[in-house]
PDB file of N, CA and C in Angstrom:
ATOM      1  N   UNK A   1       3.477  -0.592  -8.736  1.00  0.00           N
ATOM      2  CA  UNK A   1       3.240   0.366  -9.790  1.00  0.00           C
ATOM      3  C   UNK A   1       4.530   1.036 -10.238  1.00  0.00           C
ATOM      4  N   UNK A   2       5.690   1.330  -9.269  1.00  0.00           N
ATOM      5  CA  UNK A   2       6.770   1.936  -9.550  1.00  0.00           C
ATOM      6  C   UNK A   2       6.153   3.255 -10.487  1.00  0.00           C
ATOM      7  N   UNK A   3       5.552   3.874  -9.893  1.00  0.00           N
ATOM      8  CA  UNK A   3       4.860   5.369 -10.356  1.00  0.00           C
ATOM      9  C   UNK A   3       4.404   6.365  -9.295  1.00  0.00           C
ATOM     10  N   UNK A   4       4.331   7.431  -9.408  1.00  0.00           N
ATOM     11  CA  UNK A   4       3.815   8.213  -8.750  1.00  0.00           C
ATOM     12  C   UNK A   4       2.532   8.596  -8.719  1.00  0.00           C
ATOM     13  N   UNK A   5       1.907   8.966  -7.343  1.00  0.00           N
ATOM     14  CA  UNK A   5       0.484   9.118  -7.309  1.00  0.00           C
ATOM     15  C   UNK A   5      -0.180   9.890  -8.284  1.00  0.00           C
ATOM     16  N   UNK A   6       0.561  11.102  -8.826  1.00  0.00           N
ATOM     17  CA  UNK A   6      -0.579  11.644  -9.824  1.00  0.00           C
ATOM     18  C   UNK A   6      -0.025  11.142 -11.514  1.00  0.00           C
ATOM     19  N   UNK A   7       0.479  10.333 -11.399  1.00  0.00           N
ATOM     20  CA  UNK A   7       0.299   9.548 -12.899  1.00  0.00           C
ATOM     21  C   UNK A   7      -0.414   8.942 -13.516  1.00  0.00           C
ATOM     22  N   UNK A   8      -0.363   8.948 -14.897  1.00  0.00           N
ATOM     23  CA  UNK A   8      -1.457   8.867 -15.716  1.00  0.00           C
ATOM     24  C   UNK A   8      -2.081   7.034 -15.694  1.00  0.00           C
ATOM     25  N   UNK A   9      -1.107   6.641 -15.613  1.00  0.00           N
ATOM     26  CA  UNK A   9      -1.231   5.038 -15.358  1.00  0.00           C
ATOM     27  C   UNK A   9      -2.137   4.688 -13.818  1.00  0.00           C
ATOM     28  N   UNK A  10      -1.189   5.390 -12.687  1.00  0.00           N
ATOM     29  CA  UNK A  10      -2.418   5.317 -11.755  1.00  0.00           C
ATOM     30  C   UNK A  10      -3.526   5.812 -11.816  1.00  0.00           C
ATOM     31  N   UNK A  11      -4.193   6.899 -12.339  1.00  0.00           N
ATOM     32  CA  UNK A  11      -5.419   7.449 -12.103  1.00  0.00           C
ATOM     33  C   UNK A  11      -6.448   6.212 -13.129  1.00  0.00           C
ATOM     34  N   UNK A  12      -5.539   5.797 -14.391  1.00  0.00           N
ATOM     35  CA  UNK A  12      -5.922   4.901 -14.845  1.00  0.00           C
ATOM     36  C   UNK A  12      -6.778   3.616 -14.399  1.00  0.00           C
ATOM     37  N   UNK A  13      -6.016   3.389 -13.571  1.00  0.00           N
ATOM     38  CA  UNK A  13      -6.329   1.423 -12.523  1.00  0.00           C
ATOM     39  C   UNK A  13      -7.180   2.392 -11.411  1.00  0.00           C
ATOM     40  N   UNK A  14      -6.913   3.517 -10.709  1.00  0.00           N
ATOM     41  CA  UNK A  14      -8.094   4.261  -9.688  1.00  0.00           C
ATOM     42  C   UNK A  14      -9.268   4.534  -9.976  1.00  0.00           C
ATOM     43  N   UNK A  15      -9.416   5.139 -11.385  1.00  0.00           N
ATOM     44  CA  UNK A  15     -10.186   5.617 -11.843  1.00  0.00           C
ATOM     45  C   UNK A  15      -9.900   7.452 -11.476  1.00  0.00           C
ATOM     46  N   UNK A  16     -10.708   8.312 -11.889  1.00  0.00           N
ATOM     47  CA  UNK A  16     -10.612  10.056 -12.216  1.00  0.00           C
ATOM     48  C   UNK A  16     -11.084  10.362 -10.433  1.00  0.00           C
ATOM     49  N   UNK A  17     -12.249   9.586 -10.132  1.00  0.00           N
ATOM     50  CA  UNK A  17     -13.065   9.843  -8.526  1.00  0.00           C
ATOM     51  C   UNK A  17     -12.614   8.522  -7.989  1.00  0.00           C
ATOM     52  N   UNK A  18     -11.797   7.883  -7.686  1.00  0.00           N
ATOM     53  CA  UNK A  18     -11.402   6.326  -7.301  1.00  0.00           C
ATOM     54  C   UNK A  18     -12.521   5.678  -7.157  1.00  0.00           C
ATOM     55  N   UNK A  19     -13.238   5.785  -8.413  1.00  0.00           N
ATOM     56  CA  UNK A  19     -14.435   4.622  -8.316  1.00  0.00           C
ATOM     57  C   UNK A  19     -13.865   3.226  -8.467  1.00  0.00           C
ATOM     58  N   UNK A  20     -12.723   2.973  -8.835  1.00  0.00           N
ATOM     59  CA  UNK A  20     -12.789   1.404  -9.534  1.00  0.00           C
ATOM     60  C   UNK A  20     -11.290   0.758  -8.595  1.00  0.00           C
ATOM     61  N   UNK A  21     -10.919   1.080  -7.355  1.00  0.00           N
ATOM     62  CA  UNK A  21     -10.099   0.788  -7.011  1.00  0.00           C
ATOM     63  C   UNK A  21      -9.932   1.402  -5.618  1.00  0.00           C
ATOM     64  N   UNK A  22      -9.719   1.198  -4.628  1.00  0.00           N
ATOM     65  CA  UNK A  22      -8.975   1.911  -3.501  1.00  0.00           C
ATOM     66  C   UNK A  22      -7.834   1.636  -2.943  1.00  0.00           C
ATOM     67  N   UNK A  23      -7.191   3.029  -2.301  1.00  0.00           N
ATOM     68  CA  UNK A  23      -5.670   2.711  -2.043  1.00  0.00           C
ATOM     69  C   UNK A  23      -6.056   2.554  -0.809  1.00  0.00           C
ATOM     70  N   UNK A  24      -5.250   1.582  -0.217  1.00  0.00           N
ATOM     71  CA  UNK A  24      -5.274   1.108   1.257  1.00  0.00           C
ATOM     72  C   UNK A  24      -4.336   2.151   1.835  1.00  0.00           C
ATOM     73  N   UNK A  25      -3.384   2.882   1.686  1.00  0.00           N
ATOM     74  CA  UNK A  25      -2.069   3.500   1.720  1.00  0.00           C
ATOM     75  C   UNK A  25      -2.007   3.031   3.457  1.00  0.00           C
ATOM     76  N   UNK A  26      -0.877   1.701   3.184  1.00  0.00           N
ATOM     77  CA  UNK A  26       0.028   1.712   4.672  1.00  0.00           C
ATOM     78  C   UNK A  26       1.086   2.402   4.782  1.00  0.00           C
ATOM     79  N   UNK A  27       1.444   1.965   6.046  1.00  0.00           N
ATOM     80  CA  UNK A  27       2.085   3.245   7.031  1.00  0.00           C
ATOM     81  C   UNK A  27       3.508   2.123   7.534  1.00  0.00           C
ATOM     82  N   UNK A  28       4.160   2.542   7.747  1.00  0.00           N
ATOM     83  CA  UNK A  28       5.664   1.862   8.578  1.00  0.00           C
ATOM     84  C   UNK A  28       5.158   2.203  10.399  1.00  0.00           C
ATOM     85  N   UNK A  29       5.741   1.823  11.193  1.00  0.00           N
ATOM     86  CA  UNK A  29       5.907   1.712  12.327  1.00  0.00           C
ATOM     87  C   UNK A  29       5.850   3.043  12.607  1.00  0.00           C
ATOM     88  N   UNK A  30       6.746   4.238  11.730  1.00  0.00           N
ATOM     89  CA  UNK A  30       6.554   5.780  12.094  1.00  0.00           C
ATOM     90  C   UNK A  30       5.859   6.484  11.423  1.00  0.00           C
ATOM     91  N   UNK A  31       4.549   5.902  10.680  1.00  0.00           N
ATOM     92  CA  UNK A  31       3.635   6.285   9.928  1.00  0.00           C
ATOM     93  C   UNK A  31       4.182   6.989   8.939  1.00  0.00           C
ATOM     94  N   UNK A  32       5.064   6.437   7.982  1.00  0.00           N
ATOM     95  CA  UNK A  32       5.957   7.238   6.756  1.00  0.00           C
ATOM     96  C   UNK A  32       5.145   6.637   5.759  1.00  0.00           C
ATOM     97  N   UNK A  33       4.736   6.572   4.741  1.00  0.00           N
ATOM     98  CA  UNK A  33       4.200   5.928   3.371  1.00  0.00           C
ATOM     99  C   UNK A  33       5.304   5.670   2.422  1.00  0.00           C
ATOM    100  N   UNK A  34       6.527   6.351   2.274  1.00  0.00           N
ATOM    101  CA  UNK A  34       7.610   5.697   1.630  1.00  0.00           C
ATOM    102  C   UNK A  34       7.431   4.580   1.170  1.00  0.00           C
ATOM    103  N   UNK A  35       7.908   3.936  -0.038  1.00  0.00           N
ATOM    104  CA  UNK A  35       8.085   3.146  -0.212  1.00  0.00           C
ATOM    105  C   UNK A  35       9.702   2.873  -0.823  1.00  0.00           C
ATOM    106  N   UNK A  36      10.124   3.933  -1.222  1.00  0.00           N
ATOM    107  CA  UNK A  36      11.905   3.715  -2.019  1.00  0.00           C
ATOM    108  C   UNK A  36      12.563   4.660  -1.651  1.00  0.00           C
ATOM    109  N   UNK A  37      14.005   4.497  -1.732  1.00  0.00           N
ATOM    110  CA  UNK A  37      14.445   5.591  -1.639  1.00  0.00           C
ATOM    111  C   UNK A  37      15.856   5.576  -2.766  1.00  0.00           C
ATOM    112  N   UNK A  38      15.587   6.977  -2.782  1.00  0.00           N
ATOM    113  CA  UNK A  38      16.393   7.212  -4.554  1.00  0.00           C
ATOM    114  C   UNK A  38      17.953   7.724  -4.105  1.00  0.00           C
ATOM    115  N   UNK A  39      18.799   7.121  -3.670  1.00  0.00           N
ATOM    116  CA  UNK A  39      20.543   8.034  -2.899  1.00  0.00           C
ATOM    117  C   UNK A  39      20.973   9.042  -3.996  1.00  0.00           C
ATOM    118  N   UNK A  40      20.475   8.746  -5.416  1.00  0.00           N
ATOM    119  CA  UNK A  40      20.531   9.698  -6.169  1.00  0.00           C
ATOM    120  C   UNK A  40      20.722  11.665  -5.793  1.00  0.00           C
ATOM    121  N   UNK A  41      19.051  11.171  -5.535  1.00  0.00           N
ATOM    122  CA  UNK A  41      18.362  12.799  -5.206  1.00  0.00           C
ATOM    123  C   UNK A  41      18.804  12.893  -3.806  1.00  0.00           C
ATOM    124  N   UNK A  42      18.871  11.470  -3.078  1.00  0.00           N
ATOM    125  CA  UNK A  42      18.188  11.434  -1.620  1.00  0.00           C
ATOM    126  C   UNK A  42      17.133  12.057  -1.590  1.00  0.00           C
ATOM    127  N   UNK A  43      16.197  11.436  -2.619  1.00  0.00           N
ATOM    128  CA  UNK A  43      14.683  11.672  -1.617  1.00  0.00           C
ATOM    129  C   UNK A  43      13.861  10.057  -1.539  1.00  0.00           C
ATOM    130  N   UNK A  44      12.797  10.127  -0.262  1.00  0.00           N
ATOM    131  CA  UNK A  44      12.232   8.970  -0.308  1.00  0.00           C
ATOM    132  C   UNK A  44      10.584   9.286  -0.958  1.00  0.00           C
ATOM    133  N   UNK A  45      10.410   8.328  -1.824  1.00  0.00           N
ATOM    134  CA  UNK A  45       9.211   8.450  -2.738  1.00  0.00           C
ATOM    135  C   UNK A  45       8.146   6.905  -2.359  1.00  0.00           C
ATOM    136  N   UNK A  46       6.790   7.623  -2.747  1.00  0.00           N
ATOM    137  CA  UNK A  46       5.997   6.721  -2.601  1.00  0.00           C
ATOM    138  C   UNK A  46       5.714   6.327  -3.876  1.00  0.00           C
ATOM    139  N   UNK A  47       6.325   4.616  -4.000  1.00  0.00           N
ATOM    140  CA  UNK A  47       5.878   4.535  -5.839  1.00  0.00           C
ATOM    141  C   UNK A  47       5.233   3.225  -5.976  1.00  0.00           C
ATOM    142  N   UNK A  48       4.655   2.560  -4.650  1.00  0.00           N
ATOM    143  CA  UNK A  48       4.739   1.284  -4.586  1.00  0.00           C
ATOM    144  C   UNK A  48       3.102   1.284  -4.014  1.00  0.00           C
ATOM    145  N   UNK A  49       1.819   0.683  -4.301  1.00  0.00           N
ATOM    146  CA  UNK A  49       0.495   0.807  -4.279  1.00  0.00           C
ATOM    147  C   UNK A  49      -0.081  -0.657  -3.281  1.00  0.00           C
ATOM    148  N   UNK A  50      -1.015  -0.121  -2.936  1.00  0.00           N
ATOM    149  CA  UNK A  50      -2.021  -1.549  -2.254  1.00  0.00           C
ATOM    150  C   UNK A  50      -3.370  -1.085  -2.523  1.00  0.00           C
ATOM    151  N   UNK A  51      -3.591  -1.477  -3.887  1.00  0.00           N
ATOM    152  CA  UNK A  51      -4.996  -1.347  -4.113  1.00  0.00           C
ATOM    153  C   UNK A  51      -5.919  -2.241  -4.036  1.00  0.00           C
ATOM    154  N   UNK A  52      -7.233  -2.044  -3.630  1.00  0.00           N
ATOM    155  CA  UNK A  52      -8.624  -3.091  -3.625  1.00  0.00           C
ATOM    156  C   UNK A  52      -9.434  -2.577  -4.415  1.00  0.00           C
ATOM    157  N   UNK A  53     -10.193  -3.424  -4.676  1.00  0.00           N
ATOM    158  CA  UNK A  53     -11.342  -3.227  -4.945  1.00  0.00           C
ATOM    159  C   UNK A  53     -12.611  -2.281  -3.895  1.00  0.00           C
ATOM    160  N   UNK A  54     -13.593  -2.019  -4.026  1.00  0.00           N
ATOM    161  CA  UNK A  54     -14.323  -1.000  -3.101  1.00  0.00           C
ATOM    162  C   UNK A  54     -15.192  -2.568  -2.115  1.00  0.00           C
ATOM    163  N   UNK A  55     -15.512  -3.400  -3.366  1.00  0.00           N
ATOM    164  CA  UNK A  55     -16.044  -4.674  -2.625  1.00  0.00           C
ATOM    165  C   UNK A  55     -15.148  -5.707  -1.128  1.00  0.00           C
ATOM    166  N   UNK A  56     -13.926  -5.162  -1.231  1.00  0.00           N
ATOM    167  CA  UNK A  56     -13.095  -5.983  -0.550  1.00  0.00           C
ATOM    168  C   UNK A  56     -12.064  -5.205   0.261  1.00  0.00           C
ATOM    169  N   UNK A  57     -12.673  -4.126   0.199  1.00  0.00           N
ATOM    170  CA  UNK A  57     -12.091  -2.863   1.461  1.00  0.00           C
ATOM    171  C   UNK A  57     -12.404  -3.420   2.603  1.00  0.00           C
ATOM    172  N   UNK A  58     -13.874  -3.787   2.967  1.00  0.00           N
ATOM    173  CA  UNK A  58     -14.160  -3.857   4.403  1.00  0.00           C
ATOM    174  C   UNK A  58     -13.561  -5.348   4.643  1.00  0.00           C
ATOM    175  N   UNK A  59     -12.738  -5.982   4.091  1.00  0.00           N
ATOM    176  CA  UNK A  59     -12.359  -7.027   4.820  1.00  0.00           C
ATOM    177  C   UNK A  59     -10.709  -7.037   5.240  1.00  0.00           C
ATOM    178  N   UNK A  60     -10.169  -5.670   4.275  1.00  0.00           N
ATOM    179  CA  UNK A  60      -8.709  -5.627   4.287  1.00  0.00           C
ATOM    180  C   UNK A  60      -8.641  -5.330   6.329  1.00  0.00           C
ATOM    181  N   UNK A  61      -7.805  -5.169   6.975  1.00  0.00           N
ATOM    182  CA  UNK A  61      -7.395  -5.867   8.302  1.00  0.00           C
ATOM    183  C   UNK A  61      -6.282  -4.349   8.454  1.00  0.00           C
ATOM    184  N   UNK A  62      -6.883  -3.534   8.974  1.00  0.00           N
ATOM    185  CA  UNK A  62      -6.404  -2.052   9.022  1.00  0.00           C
ATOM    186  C   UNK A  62      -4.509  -2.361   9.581  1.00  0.00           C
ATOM    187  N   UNK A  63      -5.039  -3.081  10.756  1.00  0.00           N
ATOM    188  CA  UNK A  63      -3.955  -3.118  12.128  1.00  0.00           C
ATOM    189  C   UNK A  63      -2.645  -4.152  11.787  1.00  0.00           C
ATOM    190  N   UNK A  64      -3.255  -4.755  10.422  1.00  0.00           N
ATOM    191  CA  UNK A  64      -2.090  -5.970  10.194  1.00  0.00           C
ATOM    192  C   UNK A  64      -1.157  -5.380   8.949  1.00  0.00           C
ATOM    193  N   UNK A  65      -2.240  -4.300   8.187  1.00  0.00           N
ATOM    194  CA  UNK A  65      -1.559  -4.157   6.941  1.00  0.00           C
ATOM    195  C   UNK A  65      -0.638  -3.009   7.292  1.00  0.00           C
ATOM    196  N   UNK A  66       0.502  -3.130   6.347  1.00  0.00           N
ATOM    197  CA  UNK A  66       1.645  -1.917   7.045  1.00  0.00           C
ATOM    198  C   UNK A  66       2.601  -2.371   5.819  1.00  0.00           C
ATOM    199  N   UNK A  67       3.758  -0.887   5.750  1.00  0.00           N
ATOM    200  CA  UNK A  67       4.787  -1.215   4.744  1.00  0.00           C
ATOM    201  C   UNK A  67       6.370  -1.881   6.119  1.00  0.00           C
ATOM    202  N   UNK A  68       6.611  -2.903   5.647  1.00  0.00           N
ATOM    203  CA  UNK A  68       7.500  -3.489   6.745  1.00  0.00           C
ATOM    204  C   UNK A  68       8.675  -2.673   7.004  1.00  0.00           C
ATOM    205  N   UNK A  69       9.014  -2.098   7.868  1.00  0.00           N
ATOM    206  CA  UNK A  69      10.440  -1.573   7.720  1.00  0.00           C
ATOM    207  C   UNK A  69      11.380  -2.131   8.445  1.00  0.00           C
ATOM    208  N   UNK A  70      12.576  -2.513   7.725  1.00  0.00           N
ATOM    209  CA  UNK A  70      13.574  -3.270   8.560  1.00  0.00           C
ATOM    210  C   UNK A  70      15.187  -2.994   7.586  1.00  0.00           C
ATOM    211  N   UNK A  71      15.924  -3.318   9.142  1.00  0.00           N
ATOM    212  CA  UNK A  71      17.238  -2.533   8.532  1.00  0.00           C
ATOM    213  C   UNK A  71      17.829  -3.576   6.954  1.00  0.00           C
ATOM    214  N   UNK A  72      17.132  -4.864   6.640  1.00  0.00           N
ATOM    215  CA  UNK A  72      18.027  -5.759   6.150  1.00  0.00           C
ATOM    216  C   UNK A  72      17.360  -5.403   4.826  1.00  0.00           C
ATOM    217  N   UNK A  73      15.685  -4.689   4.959  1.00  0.00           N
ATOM    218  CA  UNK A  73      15.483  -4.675   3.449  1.00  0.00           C
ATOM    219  C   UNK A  73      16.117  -4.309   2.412  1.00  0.00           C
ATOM    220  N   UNK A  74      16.983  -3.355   2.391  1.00  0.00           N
ATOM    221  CA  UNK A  74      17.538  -3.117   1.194  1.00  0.00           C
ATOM    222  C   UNK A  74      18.680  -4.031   0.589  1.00  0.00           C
ATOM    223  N   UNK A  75      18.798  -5.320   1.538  1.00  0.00           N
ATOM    224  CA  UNK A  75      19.313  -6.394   0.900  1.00  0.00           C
ATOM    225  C   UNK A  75      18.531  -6.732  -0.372  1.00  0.00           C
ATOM    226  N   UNK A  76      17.102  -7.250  -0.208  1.00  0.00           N
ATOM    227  CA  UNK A  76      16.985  -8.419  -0.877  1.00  0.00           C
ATOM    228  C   UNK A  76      15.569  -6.835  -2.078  1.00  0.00           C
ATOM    229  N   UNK A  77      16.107  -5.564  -1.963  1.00  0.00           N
ATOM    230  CA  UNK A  77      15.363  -4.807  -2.957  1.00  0.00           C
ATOM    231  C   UNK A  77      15.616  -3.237  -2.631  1.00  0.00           C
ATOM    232  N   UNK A  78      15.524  -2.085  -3.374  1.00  0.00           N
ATOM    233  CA  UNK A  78      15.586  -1.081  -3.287  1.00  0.00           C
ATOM    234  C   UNK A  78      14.379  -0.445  -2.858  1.00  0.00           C
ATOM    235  N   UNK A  79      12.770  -1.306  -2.986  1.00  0.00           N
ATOM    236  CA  UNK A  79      11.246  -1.199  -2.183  1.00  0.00           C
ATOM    237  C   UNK A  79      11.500  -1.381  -0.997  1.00  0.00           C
ATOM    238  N   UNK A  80      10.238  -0.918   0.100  1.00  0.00           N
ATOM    239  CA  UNK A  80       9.909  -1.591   0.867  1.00  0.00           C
ATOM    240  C   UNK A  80       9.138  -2.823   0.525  1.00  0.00           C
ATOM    241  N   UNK A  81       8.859  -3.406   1.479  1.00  0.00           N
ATOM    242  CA  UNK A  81       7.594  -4.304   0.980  1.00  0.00           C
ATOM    243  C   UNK A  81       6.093  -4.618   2.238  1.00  0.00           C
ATOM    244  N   UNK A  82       5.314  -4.183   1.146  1.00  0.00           N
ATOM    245  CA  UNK A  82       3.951  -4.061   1.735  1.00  0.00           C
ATOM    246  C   UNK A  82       3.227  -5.087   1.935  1.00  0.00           C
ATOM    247  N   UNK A  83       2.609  -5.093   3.329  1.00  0.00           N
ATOM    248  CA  UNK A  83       1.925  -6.312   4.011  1.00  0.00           C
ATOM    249  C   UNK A  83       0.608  -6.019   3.803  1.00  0.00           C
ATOM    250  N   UNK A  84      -0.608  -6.744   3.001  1.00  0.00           N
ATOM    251  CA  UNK A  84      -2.040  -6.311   3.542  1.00  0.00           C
ATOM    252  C   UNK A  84      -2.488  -7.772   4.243  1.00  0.00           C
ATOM    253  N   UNK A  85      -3.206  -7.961   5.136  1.00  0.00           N
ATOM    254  CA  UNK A  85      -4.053  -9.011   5.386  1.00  0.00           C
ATOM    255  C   UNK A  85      -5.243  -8.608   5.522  1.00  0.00           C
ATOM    256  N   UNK A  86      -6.021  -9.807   4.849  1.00  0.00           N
ATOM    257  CA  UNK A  86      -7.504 -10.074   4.895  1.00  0.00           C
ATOM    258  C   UNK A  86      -8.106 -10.662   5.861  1.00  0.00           C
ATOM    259  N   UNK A  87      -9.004 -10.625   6.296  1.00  0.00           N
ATOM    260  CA  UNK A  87     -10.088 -11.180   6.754  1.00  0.00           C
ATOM    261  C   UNK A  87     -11.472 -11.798   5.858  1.00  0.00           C
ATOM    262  N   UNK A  88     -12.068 -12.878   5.818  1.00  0.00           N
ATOM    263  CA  UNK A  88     -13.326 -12.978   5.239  1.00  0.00           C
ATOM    264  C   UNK A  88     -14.549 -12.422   5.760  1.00  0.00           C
ATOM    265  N   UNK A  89     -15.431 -12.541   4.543  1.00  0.00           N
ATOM    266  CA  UNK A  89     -16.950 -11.901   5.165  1.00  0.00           C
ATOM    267  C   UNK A  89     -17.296 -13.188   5.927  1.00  0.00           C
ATOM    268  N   UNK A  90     -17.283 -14.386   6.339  1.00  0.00           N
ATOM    269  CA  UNK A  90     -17.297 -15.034   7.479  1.00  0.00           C
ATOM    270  C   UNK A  90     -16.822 -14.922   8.646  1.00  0.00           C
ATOM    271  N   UNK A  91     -15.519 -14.539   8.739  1.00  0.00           N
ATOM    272  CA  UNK A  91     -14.858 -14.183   9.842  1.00  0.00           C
ATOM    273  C   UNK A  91     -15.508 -13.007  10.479  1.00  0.00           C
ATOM    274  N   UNK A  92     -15.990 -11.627   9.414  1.00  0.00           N
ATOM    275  CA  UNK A  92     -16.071 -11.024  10.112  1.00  0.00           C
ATOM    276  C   UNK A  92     -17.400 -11.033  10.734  1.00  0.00           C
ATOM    277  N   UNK A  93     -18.400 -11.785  10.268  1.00  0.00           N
ATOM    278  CA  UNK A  93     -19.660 -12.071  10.844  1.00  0.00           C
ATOM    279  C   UNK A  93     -19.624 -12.871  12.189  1.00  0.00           C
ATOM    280  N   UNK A  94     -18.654 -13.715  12.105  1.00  0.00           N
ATOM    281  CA  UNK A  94     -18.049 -14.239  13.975  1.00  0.00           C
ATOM    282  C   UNK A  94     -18.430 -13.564  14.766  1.00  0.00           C
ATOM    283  N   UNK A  95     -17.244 -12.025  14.412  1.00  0.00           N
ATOM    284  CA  UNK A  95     -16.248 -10.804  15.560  1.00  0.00           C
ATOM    285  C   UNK A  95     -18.020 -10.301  15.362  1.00  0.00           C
ATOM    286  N   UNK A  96     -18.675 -10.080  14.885  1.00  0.00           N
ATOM    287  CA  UNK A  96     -19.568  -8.925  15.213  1.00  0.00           C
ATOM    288  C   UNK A  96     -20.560  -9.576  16.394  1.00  0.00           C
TER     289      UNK A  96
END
């Protein structure tokens, strides 16, 4: 999204009550939500989204999805970059 949470573009794709979208919001290893950081201001901002659908929440994979943090990222981008994994509604009918 490269936007901030209360922008008009996000509430847009969320919807006003996040009927039409949910944020997964992952976490780094030290539970930070960051996603950039600006050397400008030096501040770190969350501008970067993992949205679902409400239908395909219960399959997103809590424990796998995460924003990666590692010292080399800011090689290959000024983001982090966000991991979600899925599971299917088969799979999860297995585990139960």
């Amino acid at each position: 999204m490269n936007d901030t949470i209360e922008s008009e573009a996000l509430r847009e794709i969320t919807g006003d009550h996040k009927e039409y979208t949910v944020d997964v919001r992952p976490k780094d290893s030290f539970g930070h939500i960051w996603t950039a950081y600006d050397p400008v201001y030096e501040q770190y901002n969350r501008i970067d989204y993992l949205l679902v659908s409400h239908a395909i929440k219960p399959e997103v994979v809590r424990g796998k999805t995460r924003i990666l943090s590692d010292p080399l990222n800011h090689i290959a981008s000024d983001h982090r970059p966000l991991i979600v994994a899925f599971t299917t509604k088969d799979q999860l009918r297995i585990q139960e």
